[in-house]
PDB file of N, CA and C in Angstrom:
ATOM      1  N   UNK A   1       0.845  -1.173   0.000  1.00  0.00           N
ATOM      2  CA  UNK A   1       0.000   0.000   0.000  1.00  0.00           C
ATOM      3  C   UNK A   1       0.892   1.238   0.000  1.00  0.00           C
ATOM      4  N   UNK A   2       0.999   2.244  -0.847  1.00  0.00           N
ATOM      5  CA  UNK A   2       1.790   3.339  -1.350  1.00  0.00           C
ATOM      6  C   UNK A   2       0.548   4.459  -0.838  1.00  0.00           C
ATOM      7  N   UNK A   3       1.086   5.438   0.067  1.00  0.00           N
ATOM      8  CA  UNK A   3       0.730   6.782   0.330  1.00  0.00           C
ATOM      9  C   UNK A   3       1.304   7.738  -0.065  1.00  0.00           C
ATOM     10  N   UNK A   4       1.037   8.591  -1.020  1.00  0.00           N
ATOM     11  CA  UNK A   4       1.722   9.795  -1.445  1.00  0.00           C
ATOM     12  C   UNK A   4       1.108  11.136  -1.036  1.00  0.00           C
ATOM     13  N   UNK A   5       1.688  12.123  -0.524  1.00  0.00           N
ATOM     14  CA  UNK A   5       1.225  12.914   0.190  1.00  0.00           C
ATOM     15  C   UNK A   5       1.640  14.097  -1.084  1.00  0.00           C
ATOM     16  N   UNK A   6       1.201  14.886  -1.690  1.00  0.00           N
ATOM     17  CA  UNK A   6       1.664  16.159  -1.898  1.00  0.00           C
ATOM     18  C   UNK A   6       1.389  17.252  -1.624  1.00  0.00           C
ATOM     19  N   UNK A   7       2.645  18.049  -1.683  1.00  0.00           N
ATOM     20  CA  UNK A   7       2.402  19.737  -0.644  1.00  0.00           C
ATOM     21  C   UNK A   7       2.511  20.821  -1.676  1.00  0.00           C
ATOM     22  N   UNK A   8       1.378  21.407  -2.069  1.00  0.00           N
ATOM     23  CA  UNK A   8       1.583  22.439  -3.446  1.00  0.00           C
ATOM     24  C   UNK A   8       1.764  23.674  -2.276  1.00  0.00           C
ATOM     25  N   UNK A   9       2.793  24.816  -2.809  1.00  0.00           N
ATOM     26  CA  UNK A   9       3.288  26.235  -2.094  1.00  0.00           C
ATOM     27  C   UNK A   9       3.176  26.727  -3.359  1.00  0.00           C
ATOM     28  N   UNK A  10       2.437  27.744  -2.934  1.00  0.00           N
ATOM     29  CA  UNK A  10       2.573  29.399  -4.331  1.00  0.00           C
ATOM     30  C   UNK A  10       2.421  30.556  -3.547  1.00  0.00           C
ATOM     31  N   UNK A  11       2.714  31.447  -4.468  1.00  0.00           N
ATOM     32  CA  UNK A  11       2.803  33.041  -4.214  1.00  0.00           C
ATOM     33  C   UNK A  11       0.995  33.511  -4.180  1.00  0.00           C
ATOM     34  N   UNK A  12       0.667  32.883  -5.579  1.00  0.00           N
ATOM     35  CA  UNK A  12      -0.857  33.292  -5.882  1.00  0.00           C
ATOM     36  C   UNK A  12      -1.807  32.319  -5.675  1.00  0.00           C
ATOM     37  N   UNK A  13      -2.950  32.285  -4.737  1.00  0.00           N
ATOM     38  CA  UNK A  13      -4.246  31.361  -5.524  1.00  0.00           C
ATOM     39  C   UNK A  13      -4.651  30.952  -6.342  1.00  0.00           C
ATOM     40  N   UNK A  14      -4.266  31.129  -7.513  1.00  0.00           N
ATOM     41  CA  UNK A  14      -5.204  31.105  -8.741  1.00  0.00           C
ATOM     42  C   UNK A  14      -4.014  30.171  -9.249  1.00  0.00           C
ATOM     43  N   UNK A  15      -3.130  30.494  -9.569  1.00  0.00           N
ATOM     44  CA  UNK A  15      -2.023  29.236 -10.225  1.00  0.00           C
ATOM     45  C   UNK A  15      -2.105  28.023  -9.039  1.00  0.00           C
ATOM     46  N   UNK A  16      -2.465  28.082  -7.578  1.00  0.00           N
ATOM     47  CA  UNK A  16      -2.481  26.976  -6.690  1.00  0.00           C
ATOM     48  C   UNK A  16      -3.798  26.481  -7.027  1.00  0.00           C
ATOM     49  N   UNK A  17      -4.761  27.153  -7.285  1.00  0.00           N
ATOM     50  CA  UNK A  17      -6.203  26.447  -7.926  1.00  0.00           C
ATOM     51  C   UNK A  17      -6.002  25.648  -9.182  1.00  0.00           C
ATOM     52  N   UNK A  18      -5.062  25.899  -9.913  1.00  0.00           N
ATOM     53  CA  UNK A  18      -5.100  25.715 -11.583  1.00  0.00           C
ATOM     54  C   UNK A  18      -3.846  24.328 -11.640  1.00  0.00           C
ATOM     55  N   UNK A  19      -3.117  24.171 -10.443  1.00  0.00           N
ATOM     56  CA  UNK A  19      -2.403  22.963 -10.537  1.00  0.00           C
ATOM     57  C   UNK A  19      -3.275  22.013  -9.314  1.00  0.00           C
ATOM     58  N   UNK A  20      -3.999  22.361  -8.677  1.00  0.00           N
ATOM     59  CA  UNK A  20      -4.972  21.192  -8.000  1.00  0.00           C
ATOM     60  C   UNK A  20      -5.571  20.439  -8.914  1.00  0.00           C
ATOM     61  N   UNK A  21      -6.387  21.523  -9.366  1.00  0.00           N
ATOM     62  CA  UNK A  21      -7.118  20.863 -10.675  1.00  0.00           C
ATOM     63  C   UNK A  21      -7.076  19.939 -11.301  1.00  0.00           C
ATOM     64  N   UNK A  22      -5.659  20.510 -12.189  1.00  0.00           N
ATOM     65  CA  UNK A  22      -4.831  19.401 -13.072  1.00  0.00           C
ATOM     66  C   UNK A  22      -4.622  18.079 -12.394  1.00  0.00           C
ATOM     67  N   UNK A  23      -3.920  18.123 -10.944  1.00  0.00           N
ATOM     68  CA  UNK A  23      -3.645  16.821 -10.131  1.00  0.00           C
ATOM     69  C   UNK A  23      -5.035  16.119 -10.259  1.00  0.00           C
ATOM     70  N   UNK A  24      -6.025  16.967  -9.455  1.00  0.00           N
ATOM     71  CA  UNK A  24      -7.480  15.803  -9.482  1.00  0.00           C
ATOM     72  C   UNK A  24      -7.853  15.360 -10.231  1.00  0.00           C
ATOM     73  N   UNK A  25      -7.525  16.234 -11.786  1.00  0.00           N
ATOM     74  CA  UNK A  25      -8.387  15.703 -12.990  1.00  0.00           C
ATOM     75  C   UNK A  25      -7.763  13.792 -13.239  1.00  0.00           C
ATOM     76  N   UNK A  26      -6.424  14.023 -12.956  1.00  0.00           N
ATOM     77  CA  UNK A  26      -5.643  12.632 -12.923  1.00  0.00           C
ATOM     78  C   UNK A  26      -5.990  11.437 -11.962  1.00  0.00           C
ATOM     79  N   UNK A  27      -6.002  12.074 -11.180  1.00  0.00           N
ATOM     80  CA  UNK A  27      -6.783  11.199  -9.811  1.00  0.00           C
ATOM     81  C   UNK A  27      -8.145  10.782 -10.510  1.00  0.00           C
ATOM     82  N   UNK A  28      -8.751  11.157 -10.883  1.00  0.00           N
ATOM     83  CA  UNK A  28     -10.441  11.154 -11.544  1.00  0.00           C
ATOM     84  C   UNK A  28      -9.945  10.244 -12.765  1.00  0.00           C
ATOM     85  N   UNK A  29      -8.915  10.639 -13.474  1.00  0.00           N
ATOM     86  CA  UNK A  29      -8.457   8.988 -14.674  1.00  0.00           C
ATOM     87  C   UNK A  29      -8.172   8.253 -14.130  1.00  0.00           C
ATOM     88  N   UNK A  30      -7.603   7.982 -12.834  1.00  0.00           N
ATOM     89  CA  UNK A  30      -7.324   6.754 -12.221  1.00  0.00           C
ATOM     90  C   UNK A  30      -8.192   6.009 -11.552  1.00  0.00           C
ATOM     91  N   UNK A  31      -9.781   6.733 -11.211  1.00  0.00           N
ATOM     92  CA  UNK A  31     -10.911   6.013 -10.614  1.00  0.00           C
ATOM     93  C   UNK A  31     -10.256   6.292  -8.952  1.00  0.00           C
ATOM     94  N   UNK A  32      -9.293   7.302  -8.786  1.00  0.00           N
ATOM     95  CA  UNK A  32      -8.862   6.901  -6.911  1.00  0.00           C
ATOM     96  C   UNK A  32     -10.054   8.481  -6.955  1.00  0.00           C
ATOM     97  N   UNK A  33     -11.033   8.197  -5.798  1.00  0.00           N
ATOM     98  CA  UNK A  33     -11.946   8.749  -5.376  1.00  0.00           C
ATOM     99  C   UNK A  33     -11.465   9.164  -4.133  1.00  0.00           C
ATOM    100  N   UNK A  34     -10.753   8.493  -2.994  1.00  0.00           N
ATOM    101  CA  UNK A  34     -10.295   8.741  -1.916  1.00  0.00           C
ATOM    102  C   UNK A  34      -9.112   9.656  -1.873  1.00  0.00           C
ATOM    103  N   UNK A  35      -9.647  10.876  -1.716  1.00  0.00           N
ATOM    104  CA  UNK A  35      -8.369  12.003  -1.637  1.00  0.00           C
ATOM    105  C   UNK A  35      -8.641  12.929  -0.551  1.00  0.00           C
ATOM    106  N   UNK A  36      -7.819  12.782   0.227  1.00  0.00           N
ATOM    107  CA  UNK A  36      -7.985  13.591   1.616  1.00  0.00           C
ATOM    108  C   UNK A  36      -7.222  15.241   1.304  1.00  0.00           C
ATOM    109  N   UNK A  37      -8.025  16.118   1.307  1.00  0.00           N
ATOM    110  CA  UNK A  37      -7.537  17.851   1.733  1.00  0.00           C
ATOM    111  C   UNK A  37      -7.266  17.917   2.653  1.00  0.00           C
ATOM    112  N   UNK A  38      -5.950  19.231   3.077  1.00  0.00           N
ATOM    113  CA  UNK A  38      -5.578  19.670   4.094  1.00  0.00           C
ATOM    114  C   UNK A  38      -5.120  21.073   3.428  1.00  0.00           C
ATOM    115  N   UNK A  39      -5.863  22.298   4.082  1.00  0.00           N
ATOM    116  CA  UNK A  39      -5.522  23.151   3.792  1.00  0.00           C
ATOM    117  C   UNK A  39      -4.829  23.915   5.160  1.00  0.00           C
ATOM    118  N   UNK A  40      -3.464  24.169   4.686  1.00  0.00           N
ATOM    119  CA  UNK A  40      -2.549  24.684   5.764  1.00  0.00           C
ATOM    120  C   UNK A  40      -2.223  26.270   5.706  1.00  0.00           C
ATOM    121  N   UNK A  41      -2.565  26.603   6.944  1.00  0.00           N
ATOM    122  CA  UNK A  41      -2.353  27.625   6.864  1.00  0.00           C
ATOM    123  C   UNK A  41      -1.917  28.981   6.512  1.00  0.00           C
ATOM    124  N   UNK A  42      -2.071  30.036   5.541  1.00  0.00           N
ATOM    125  CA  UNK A  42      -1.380  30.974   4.762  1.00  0.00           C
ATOM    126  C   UNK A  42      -0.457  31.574   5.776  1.00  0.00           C
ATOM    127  N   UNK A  43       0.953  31.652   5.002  1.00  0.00           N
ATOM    128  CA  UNK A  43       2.326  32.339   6.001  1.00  0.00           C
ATOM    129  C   UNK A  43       2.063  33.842   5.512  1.00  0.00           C
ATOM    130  N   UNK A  44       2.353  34.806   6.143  1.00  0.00           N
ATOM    131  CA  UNK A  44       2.202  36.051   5.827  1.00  0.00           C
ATOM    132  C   UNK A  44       4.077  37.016   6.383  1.00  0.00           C
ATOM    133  N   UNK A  45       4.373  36.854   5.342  1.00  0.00           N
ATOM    134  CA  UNK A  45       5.683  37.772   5.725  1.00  0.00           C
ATOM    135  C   UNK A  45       5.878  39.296   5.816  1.00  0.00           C
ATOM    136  N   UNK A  46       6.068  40.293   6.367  1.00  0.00           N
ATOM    137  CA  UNK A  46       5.836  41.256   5.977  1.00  0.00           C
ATOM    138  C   UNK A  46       7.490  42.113   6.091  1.00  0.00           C
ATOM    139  N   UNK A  47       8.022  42.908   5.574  1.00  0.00           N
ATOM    140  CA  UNK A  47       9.053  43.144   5.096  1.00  0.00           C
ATOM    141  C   UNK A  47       8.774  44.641   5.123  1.00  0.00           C
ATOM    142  N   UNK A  48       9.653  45.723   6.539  1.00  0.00           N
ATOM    143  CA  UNK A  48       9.950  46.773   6.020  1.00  0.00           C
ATOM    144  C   UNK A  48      11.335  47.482   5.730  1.00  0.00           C
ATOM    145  N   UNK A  49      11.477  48.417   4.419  1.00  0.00           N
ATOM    146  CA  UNK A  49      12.608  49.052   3.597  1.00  0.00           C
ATOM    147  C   UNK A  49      12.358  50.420   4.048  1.00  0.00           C
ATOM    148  N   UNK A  50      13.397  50.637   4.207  1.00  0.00           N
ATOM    149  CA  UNK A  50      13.914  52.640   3.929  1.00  0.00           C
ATOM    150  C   UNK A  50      13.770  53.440   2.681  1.00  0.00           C
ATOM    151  N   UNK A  51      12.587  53.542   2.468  1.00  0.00           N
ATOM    152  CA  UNK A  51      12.710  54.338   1.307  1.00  0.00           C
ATOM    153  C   UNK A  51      13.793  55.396   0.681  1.00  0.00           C
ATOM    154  N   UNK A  52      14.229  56.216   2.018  1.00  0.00           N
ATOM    155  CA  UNK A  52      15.396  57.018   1.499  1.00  0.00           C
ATOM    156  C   UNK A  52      16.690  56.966   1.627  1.00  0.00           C
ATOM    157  N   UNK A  53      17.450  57.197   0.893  1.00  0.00           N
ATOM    158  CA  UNK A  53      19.110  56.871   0.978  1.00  0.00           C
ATOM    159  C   UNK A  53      19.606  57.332   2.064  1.00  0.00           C
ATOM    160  N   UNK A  54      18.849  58.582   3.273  1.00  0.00           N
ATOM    161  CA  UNK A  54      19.768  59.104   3.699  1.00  0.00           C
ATOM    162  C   UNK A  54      19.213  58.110   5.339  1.00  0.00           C
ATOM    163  N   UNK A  55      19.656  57.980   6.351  1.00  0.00           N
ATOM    164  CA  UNK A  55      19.110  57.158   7.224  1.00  0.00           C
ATOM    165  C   UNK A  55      18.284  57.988   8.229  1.00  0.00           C
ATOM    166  N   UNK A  56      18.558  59.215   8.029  1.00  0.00           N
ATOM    167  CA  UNK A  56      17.713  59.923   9.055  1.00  0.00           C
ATOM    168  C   UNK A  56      15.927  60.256   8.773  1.00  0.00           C
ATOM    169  N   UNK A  57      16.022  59.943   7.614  1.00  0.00           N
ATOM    170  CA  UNK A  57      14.636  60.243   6.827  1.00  0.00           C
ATOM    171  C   UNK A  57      13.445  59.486   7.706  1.00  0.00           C
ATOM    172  N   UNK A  58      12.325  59.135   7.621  1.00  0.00           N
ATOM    173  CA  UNK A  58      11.775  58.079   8.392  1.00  0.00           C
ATOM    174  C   UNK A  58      10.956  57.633   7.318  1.00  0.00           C
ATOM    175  N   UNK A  59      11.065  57.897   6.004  1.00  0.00           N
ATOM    176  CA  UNK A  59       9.976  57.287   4.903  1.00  0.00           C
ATOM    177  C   UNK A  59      10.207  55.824   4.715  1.00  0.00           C
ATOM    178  N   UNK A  60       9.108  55.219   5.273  1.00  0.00           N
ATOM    179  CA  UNK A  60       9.548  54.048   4.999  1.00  0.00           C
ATOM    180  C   UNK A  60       8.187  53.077   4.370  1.00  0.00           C
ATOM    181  N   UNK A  61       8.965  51.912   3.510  1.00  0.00           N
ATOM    182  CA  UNK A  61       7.998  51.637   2.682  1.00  0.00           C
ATOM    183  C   UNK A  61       7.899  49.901   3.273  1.00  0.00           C
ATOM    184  N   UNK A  62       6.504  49.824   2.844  1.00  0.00           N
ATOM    185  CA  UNK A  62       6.359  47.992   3.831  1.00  0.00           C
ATOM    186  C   UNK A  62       5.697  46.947   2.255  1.00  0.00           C
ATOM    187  N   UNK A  63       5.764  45.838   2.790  1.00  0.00           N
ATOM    188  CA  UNK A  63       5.739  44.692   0.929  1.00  0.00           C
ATOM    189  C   UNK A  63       5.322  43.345   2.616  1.00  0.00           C
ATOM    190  N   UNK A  64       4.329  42.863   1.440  1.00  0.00           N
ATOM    191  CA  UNK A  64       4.089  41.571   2.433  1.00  0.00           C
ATOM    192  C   UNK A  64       4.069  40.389   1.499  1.00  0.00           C
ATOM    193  N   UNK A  65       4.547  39.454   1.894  1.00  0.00           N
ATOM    194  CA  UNK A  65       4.534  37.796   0.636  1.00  0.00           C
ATOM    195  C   UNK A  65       3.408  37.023   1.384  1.00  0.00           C
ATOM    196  N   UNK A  66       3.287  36.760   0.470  1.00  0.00           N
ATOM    197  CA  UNK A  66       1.440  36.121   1.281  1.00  0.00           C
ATOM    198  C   UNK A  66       1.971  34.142   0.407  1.00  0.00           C
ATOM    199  N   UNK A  67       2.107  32.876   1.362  1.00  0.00           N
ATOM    200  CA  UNK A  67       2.524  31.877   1.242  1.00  0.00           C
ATOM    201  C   UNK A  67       1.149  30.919   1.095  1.00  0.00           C
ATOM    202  N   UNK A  68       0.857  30.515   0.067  1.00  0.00           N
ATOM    203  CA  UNK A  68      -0.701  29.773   0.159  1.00  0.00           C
ATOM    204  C   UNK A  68       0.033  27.922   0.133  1.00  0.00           C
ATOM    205  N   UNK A  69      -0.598  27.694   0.881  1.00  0.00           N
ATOM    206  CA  UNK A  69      -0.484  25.967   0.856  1.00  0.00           C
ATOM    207  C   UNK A  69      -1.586  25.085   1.257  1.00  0.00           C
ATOM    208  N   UNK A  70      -1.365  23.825   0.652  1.00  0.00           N
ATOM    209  CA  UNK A  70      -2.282  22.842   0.216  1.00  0.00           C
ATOM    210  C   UNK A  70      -1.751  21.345   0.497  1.00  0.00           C
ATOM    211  N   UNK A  71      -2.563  20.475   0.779  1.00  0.00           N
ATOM    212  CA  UNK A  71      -1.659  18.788   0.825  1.00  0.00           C
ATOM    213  C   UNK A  71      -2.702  18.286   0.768  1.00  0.00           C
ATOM    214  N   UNK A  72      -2.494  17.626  -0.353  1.00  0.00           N
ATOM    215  CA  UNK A  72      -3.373  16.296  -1.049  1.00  0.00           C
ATOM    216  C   UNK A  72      -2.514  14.699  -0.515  1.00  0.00           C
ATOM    217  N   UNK A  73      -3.557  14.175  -0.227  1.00  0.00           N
ATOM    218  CA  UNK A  73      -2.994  12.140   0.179  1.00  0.00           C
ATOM    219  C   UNK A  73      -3.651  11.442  -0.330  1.00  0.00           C
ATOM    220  N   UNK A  74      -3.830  10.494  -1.372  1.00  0.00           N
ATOM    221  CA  UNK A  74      -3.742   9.649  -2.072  1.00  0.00           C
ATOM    222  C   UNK A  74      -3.491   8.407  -1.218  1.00  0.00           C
ATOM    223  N   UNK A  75      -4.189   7.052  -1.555  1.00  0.00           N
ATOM    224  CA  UNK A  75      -3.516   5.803  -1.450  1.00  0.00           C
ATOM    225  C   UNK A  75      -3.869   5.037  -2.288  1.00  0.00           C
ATOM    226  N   UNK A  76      -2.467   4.104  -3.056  1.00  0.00           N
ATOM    227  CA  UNK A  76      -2.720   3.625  -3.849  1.00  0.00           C
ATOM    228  C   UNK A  76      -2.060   2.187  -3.692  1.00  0.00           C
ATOM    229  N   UNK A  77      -2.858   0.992  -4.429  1.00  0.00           N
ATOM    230  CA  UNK A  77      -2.103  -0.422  -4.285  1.00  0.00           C
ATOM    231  C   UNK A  77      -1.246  -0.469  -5.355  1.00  0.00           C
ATOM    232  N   UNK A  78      -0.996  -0.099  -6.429  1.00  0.00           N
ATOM    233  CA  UNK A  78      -0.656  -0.695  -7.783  1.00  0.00           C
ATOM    234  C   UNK A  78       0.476   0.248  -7.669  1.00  0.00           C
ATOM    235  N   UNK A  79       1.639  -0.170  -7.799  1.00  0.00           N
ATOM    236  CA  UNK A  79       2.947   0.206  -8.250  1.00  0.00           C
ATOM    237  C   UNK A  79       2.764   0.693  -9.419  1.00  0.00           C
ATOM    238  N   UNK A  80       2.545   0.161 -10.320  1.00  0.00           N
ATOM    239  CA  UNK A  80       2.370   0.992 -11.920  1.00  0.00           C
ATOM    240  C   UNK A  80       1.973   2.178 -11.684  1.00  0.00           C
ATOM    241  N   UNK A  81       0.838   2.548 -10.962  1.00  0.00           N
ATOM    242  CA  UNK A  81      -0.213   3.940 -11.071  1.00  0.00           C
ATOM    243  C   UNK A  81       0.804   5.034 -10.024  1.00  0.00           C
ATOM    244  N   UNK A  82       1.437   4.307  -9.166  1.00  0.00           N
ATOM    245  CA  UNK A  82       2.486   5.133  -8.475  1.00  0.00           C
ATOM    246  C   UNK A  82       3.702   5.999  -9.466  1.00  0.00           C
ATOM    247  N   UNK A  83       4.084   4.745 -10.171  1.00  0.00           N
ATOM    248  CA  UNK A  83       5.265   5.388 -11.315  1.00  0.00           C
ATOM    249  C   UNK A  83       4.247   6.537 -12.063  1.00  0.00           C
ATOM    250  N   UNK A  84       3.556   6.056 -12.519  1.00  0.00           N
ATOM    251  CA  UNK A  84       2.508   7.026 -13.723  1.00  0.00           C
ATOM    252  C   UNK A  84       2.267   8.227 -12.752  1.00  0.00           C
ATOM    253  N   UNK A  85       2.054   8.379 -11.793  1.00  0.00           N
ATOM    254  CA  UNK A  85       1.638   9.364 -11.162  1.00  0.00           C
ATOM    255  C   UNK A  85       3.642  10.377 -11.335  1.00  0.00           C
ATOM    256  N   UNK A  86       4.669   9.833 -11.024  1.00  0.00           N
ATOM    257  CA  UNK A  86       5.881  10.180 -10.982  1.00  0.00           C
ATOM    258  C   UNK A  86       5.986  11.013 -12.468  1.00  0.00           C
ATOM    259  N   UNK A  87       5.719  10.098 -13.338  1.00  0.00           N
ATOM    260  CA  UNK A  87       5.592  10.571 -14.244  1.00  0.00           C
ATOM    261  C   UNK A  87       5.331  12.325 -14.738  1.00  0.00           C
ATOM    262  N   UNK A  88       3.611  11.473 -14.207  1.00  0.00           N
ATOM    263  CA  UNK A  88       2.909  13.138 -14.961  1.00  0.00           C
ATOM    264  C   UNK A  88       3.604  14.309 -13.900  1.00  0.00           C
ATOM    265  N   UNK A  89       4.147  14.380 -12.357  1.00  0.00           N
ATOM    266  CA  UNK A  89       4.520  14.982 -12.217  1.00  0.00           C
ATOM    267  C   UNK A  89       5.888  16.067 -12.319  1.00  0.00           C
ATOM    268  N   UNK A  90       6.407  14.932 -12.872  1.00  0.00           N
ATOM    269  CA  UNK A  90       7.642  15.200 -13.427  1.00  0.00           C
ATOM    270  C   UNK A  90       7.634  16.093 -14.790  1.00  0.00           C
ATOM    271  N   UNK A  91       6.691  15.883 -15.399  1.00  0.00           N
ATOM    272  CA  UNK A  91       6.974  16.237 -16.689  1.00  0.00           C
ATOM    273  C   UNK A  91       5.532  17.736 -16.414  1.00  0.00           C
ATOM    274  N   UNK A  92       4.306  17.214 -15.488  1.00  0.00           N
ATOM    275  CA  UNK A  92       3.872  18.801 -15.910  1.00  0.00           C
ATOM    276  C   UNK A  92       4.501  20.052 -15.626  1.00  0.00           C
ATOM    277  N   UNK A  93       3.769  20.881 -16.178  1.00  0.00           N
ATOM    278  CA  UNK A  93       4.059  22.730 -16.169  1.00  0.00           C
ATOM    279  C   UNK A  93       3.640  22.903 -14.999  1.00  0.00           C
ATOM    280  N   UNK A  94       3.712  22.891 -13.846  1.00  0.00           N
ATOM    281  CA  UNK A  94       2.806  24.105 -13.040  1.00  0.00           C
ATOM    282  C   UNK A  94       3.908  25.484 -12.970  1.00  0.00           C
ATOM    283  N   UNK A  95       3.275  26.506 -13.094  1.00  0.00           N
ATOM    284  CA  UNK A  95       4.294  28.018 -13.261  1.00  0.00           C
ATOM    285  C   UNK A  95       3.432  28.215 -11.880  1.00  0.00           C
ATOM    286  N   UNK A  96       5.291  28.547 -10.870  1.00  0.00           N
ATOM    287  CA  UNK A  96       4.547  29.637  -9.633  1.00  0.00           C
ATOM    288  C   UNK A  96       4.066  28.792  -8.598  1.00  0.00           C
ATOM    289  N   UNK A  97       4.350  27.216  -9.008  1.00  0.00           N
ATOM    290  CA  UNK A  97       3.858  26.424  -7.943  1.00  0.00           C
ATOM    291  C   UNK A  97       4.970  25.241  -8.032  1.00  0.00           C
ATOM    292  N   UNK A  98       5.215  25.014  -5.830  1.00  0.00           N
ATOM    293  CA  UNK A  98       5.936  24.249  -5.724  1.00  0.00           C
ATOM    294  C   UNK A  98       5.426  22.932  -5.364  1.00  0.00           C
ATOM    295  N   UNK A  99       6.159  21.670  -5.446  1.00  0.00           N
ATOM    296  CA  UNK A  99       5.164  20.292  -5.592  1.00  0.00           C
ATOM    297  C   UNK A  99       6.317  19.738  -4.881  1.00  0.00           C
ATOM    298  N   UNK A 100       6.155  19.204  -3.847  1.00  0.00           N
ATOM    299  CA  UNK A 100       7.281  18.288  -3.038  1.00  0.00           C
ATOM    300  C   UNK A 100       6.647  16.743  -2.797  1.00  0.00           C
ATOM    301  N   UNK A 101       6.519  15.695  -2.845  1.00  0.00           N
ATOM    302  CA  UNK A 101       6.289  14.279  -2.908  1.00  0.00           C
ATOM    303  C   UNK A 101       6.916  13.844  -1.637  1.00  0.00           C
ATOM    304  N   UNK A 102       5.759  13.629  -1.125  1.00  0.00           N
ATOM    305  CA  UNK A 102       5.951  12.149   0.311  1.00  0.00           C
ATOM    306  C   UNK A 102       5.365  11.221  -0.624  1.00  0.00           C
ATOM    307  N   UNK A 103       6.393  10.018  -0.262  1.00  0.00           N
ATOM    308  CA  UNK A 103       5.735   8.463  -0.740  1.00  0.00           C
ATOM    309  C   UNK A 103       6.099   7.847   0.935  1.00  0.00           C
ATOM    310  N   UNK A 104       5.100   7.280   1.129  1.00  0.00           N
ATOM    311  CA  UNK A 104       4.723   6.063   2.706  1.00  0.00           C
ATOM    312  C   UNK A 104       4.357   4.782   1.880  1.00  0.00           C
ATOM    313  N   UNK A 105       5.649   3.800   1.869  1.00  0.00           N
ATOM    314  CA  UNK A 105       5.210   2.320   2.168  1.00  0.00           C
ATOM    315  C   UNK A 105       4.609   1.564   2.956  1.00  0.00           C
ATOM    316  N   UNK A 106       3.646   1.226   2.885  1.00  0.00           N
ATOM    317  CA  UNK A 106       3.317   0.067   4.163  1.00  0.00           C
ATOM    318  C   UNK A 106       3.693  -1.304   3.736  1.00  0.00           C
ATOM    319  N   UNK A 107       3.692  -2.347   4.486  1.00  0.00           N
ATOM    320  CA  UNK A 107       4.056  -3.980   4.234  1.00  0.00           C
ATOM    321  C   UNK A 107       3.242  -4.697   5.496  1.00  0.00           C
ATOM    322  N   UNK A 108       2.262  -5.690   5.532  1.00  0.00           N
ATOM    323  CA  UNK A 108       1.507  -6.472   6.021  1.00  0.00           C
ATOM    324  C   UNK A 108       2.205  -7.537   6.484  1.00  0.00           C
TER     325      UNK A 108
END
């Protein structure tokens, strides 16, 4: 029994919506119905700069990175559908989105 966990990280929502998608639509060719969500918490960084060259100034300017994340789990019996899954991830596009792979063996 193969558990694969994946953790999608982006900058934007909308490219993290647009590579879920793609993943489920695959999950949905494979007939695996059992897919557990976990939506983890957004990181919020916030970052302030000196606007002016000179240090006495007090203009100062603030920028925040806003961290969206997601983890999909899967379980699957068939070794084949594990590779195929390696596969399509390997080779799709997602732009702006990061994809890190847990695989969990079990043995009876």
């Amino acid at each position: 029994m193969y558990t694969i966990d994946l953790d999608l990280k982006s900058f934007e929502r909308e490219n993290l919506k647009k590579t879920e998608n793609c993943i489920l639509s695959l999950f949905e060719f494979l007939n695996k119905n059992e897919i557990k969500y976990k939506t983890n918490p957004k990181k919020c960084k916030k970052i302030t700069v000196l606007r002016s060259p000179h240090i006495d100034k007090k203009s100062r300017e603030h920028f925040q990175l806003l961290t969206f994340k997601r983890t999909l789990s899967i379980s699957l019996s068939d070794k084949n559908s594990v590779f195929f899954i390696f596969d399509f991830l390997k080779n799709m596009k997602s732009i702006g989105v990061e994809i890190t792979i847990y695989v969990n063996f079990l043995t009876y």
